[in-house]
PDB file of N, CA and C in Angstrom:
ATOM      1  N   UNK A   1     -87.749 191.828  31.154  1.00  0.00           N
ATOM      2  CA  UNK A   1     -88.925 191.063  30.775  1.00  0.00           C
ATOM      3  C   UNK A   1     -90.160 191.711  31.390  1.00  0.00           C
ATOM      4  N   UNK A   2     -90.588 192.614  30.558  1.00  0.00           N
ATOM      5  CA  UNK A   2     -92.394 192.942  30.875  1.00  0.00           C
ATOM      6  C   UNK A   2     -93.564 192.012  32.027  1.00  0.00           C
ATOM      7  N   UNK A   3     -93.156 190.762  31.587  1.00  0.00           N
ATOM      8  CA  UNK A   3     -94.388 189.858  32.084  1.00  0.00           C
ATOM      9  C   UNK A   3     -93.815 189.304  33.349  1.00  0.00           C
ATOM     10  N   UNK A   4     -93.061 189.885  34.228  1.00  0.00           N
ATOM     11  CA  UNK A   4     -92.756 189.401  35.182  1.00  0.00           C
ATOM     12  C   UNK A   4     -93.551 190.079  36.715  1.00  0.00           C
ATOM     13  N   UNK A   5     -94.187 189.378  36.878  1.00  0.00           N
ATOM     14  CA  UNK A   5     -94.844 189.797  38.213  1.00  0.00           C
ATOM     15  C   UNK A   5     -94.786 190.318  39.320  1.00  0.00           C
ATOM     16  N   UNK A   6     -94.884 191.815  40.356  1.00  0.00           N
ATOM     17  CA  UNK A   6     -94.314 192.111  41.085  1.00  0.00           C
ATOM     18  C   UNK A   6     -95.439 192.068  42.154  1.00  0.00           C
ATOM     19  N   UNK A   7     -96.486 191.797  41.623  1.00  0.00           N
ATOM     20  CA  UNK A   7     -97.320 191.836  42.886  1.00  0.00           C
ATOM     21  C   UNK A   7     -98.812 191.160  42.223  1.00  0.00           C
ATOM     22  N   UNK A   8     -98.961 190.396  43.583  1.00  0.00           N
ATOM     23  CA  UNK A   8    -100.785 189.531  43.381  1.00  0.00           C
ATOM     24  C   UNK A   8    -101.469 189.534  44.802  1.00  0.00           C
ATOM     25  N   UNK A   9    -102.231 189.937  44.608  1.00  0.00           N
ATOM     26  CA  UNK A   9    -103.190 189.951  45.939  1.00  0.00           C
ATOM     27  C   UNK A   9    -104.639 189.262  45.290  1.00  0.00           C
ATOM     28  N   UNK A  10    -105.351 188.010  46.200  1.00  0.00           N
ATOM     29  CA  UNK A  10    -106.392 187.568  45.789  1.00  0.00           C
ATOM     30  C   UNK A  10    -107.835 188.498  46.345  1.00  0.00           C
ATOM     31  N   UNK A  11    -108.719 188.686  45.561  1.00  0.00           N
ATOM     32  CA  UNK A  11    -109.606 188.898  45.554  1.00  0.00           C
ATOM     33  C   UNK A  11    -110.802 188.114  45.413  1.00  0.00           C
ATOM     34  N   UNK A  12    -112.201 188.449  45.898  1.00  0.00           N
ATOM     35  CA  UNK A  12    -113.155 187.229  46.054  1.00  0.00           C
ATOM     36  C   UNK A  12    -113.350 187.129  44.733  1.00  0.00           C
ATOM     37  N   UNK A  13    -114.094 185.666  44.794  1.00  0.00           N
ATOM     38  CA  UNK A  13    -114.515 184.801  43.583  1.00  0.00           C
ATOM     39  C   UNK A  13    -113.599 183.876  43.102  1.00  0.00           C
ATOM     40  N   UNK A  14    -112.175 183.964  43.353  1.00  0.00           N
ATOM     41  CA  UNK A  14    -111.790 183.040  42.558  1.00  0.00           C
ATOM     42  C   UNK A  14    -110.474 184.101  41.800  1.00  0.00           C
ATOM     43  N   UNK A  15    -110.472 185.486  41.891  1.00  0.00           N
ATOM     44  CA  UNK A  15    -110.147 186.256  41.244  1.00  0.00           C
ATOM     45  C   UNK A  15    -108.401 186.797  41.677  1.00  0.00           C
ATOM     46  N   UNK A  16    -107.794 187.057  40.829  1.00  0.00           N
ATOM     47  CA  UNK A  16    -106.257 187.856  41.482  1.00  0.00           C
ATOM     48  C   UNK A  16    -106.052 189.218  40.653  1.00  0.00           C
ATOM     49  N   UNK A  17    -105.810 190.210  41.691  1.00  0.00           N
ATOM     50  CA  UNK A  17    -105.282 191.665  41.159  1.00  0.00           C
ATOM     51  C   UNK A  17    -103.645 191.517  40.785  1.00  0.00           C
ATOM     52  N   UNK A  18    -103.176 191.089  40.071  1.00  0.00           N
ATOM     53  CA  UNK A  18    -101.355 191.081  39.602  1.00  0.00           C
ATOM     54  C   UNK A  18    -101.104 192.601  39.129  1.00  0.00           C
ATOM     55  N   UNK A  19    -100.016 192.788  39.098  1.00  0.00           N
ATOM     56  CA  UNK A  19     -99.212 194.138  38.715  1.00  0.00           C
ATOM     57  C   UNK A  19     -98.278 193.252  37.951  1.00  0.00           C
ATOM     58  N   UNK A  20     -97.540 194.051  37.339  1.00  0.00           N
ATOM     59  CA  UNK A  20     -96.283 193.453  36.193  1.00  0.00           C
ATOM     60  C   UNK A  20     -95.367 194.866  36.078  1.00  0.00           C
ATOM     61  N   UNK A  21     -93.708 194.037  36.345  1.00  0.00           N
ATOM     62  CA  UNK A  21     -92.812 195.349  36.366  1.00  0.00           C
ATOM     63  C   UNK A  21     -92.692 196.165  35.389  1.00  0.00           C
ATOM     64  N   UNK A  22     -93.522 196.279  34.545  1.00  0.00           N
ATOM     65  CA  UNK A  22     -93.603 197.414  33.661  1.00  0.00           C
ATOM     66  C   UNK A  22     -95.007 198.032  33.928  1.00  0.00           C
ATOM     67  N   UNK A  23     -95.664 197.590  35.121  1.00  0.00           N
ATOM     68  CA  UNK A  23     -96.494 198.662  35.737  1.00  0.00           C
ATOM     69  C   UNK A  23     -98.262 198.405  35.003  1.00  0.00           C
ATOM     70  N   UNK A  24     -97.981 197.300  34.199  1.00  0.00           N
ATOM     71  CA  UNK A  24     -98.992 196.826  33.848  1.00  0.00           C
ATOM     72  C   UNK A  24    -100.343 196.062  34.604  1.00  0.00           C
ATOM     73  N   UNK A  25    -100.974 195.998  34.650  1.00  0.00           N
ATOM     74  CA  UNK A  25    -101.962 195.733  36.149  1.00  0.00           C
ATOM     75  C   UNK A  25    -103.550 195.049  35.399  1.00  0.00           C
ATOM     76  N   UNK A  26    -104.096 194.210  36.240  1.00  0.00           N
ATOM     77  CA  UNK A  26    -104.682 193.771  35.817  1.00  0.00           C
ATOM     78  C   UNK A  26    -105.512 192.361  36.438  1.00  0.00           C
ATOM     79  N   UNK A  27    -106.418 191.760  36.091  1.00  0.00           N
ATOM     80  CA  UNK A  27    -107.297 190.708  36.732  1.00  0.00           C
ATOM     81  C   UNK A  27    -107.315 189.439  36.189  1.00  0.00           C
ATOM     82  N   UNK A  28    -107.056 188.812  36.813  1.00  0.00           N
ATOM     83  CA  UNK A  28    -107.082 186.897  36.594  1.00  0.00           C
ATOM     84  C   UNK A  28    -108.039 186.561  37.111  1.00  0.00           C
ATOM     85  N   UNK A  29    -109.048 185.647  36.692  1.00  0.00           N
ATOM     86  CA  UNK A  29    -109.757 184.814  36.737  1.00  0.00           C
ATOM     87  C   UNK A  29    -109.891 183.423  36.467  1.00  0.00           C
ATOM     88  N   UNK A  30    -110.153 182.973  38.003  1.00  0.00           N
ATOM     89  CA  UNK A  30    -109.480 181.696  38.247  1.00  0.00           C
ATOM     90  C   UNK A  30    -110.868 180.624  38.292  1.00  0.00           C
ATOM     91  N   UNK A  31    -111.786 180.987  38.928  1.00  0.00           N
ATOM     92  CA  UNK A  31    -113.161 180.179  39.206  1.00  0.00           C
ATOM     93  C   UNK A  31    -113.278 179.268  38.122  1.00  0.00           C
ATOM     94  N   UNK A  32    -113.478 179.702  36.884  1.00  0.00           N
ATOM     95  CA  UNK A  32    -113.637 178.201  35.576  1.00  0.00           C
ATOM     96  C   UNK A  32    -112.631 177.020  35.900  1.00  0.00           C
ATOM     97  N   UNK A  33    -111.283 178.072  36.326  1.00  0.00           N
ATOM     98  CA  UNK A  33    -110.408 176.700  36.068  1.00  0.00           C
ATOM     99  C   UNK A  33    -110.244 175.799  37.596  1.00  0.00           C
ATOM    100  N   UNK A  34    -110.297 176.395  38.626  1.00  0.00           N
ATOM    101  CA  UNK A  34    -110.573 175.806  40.169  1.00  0.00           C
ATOM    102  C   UNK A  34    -111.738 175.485  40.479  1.00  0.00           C
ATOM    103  N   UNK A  35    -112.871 175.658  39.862  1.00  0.00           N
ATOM    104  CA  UNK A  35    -114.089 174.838  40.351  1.00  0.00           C
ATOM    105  C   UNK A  35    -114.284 173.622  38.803  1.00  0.00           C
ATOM    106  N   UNK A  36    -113.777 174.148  37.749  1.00  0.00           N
ATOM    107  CA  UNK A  36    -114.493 172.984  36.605  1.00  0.00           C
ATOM    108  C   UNK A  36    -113.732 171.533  37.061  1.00  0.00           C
ATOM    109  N   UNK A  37    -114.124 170.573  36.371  1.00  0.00           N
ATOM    110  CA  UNK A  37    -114.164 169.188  36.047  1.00  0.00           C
ATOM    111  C   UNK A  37    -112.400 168.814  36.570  1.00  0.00           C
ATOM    112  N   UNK A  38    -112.031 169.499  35.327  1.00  0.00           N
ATOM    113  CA  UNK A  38    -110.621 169.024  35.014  1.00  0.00           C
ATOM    114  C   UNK A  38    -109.528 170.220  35.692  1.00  0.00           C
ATOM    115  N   UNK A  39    -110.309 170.335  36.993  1.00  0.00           N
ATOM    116  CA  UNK A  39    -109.292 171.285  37.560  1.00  0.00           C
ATOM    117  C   UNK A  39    -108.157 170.881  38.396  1.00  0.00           C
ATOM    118  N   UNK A  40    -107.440 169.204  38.402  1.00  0.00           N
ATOM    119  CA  UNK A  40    -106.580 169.049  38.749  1.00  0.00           C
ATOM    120  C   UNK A  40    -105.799 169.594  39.682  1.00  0.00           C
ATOM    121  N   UNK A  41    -104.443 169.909  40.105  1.00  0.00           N
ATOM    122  CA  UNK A  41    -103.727 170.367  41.163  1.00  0.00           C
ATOM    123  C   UNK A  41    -104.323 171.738  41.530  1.00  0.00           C
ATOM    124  N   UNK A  42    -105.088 172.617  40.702  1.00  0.00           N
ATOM    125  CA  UNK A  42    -106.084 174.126  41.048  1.00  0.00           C
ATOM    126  C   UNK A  42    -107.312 173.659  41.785  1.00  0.00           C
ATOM    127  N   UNK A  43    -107.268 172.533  41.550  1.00  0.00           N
ATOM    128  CA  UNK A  43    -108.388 171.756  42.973  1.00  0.00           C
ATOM    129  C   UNK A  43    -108.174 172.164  44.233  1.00  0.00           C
ATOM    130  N   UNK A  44    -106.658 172.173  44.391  1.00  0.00           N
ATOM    131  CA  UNK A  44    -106.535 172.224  46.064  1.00  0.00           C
ATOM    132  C   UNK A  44    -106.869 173.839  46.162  1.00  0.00           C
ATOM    133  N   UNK A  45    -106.830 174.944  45.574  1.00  0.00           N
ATOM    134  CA  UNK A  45    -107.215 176.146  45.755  1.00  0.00           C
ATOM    135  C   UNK A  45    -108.602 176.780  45.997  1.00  0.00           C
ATOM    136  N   UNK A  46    -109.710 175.466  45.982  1.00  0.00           N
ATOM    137  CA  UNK A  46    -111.076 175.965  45.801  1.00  0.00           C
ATOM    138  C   UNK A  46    -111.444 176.085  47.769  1.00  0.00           C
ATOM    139  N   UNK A  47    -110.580 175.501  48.414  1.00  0.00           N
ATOM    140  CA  UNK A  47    -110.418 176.189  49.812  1.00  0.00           C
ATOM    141  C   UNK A  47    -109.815 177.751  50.190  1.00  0.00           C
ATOM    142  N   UNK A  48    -110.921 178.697  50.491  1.00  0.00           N
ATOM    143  CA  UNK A  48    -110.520 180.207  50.485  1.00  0.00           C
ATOM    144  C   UNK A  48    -109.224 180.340  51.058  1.00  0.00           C
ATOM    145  N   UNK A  49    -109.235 179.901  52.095  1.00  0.00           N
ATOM    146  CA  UNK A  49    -107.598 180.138  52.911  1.00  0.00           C
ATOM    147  C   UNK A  49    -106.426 179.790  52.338  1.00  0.00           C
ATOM    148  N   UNK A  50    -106.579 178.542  51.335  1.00  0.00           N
ATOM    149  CA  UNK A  50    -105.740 178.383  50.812  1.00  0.00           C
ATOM    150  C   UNK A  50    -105.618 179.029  48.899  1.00  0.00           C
ATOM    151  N   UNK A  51    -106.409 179.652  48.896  1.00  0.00           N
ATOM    152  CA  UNK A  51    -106.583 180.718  47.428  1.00  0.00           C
ATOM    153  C   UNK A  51    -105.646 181.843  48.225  1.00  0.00           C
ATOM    154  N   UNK A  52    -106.256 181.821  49.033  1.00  0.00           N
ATOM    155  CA  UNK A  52    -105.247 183.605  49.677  1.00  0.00           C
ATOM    156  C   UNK A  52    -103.941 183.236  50.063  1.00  0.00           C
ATOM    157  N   UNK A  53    -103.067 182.334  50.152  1.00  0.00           N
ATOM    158  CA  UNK A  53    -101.859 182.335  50.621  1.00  0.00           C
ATOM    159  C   UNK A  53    -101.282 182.355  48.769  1.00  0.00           C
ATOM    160  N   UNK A  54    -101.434 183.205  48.020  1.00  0.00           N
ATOM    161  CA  UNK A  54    -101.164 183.498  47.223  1.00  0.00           C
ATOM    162  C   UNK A  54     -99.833 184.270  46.824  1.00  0.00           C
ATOM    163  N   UNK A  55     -98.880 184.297  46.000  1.00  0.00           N
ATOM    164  CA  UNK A  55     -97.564 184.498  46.575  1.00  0.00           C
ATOM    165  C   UNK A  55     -96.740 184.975  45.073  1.00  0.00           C
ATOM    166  N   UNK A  56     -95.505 185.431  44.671  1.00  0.00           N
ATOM    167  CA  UNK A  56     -95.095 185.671  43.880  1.00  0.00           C
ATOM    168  C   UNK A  56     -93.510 185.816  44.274  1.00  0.00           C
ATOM    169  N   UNK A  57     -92.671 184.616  43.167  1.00  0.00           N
ATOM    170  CA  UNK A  57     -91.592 184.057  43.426  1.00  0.00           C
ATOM    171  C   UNK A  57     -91.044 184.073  41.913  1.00  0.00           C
ATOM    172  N   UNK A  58     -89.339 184.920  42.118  1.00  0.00           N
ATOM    173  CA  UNK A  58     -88.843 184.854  40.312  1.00  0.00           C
ATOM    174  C   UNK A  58     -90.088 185.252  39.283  1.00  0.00           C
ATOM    175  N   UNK A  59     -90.616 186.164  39.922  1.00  0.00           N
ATOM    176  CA  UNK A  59     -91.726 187.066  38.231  1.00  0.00           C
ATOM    177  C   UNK A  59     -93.166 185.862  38.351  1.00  0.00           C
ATOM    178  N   UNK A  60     -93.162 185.064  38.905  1.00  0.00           N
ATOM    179  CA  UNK A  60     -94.285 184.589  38.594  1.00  0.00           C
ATOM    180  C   UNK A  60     -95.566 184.020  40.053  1.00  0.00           C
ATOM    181  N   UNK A  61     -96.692 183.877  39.415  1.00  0.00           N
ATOM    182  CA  UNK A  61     -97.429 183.868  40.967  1.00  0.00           C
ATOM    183  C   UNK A  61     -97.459 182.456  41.429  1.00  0.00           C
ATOM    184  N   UNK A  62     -97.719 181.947  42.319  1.00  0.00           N
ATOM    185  CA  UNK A  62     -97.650 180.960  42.733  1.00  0.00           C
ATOM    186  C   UNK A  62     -98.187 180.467  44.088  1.00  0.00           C
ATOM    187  N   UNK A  63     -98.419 179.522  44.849  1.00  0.00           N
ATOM    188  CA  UNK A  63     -98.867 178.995  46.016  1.00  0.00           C
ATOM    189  C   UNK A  63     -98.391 177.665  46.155  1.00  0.00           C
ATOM    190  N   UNK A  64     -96.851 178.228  46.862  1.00  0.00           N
ATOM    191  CA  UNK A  64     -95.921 177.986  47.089  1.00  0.00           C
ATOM    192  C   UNK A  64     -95.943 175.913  48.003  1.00  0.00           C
ATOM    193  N   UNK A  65     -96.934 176.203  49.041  1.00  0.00           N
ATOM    194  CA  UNK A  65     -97.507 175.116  49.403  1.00  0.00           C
ATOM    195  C   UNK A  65     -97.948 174.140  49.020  1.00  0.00           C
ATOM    196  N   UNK A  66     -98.732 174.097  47.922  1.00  0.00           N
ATOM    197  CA  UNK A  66     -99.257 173.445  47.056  1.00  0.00           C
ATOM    198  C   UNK A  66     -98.493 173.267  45.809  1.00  0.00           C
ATOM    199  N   UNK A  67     -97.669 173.977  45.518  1.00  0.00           N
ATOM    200  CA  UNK A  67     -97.046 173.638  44.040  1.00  0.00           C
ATOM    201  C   UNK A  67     -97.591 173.404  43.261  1.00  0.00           C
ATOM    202  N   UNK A  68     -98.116 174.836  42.980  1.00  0.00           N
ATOM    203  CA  UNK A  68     -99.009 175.359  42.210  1.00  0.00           C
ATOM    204  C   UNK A  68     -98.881 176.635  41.412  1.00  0.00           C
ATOM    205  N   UNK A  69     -98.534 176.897  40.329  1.00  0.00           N
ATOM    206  CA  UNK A  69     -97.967 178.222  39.630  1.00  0.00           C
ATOM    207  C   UNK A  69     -99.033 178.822  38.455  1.00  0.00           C
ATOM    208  N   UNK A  70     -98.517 180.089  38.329  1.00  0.00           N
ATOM    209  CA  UNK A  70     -99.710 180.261  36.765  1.00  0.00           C
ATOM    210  C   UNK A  70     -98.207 181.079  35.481  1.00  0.00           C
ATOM    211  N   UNK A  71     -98.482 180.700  34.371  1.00  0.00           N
ATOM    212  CA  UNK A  71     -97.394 181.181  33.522  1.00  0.00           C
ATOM    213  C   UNK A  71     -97.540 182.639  33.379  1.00  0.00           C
ATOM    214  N   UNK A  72     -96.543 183.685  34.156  1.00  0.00           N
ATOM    215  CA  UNK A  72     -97.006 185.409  34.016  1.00  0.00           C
ATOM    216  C   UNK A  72     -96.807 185.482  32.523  1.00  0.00           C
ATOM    217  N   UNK A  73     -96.135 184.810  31.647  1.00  0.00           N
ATOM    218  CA  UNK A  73     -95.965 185.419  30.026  1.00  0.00           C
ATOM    219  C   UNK A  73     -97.657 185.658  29.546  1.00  0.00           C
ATOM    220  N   UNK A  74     -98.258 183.936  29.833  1.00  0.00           N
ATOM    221  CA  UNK A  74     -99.548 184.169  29.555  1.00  0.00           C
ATOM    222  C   UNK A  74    -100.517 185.173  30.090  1.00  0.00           C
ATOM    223  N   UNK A  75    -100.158 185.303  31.057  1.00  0.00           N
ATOM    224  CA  UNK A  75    -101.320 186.324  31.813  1.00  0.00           C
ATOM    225  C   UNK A  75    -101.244 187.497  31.305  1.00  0.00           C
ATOM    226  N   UNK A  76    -100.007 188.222  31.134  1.00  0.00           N
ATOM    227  CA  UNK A  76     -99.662 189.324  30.663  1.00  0.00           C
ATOM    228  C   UNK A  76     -99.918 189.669  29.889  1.00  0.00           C
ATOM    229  N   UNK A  77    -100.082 188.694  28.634  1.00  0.00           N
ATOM    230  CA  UNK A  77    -100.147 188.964  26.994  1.00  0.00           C
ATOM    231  C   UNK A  77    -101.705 189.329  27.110  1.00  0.00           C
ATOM    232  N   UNK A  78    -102.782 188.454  27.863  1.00  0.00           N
ATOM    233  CA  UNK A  78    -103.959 188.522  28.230  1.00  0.00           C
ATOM    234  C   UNK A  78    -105.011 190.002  28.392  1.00  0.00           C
ATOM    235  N   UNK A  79    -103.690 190.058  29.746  1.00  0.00           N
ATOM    236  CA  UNK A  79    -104.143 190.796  30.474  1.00  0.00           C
ATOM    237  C   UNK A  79    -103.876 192.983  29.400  1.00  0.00           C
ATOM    238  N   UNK A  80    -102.691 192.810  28.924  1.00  0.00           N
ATOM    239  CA  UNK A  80    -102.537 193.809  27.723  1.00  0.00           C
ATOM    240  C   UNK A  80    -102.868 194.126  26.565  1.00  0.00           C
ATOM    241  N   UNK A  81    -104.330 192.919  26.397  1.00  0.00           N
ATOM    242  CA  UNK A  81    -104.999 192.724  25.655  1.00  0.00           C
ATOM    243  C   UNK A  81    -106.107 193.036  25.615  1.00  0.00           C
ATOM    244  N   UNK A  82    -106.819 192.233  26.848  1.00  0.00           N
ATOM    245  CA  UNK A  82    -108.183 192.739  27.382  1.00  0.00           C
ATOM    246  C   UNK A  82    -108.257 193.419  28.347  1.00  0.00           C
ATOM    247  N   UNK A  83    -107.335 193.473  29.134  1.00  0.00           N
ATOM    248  CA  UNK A  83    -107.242 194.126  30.332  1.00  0.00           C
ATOM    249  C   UNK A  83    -107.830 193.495  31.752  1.00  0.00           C
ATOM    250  N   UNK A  84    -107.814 191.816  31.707  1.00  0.00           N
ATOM    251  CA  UNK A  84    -107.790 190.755  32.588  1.00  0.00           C
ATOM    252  C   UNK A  84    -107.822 189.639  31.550  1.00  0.00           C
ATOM    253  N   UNK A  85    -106.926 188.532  32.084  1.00  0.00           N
ATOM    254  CA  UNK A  85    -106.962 187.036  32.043  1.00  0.00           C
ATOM    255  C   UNK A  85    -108.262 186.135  32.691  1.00  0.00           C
ATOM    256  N   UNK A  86    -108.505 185.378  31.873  1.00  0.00           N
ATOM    257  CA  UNK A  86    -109.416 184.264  32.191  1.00  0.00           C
ATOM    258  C   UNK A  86    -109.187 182.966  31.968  1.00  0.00           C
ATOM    259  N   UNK A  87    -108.515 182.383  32.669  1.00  0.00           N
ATOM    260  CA  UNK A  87    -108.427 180.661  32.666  1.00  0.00           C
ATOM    261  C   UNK A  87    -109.309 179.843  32.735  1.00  0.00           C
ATOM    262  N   UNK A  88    -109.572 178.775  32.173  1.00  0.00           N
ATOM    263  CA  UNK A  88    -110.518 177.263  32.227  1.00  0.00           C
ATOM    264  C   UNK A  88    -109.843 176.485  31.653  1.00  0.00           C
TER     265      UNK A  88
END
């Protein structure tokens, strides 16, 4: 499976650098969906320290603490598209 995640490191803004085991690489953008309205359980991430304990478990990213995940199929398709994901 392509869209499985081998690596995420957060970057400022709101932002994550992911890799994908087929070497695919690329940027998520998180700020619309952790600072807007209806940002629900991505609420608890708008604390920096807790954006950076950022983590990747079974192909996909996550923050593990919070129980909090993002779908790598989606990101991937995104991200091999435009060459970063943008959530809201």
């Amino acid at each position: 499976m392509p869209w499985r995640v081998v690596t995420a490191r957060a970057l400022p803004g709101y932002r994550l650098l992911v890799r994908f085991v087929d070497g695919t690489e690329g940027e998520v953008h998180l700020s619309r969906l952790i600072c807007g309205e209806r940002a629900g359980v991505f609420a608890a991430l708008r604390e920096e320290s807790a954006f950076e304990q950022v983590d990747v478990r079974l192909g996909a990213v996550v923050w593990p603490r919070l129980g909090v995940d993002l779908a790598p199929d989606a990101i991937y398709d995104a991200i091999k598209v435009r060459g970063r994901c943008v959530l809201d």
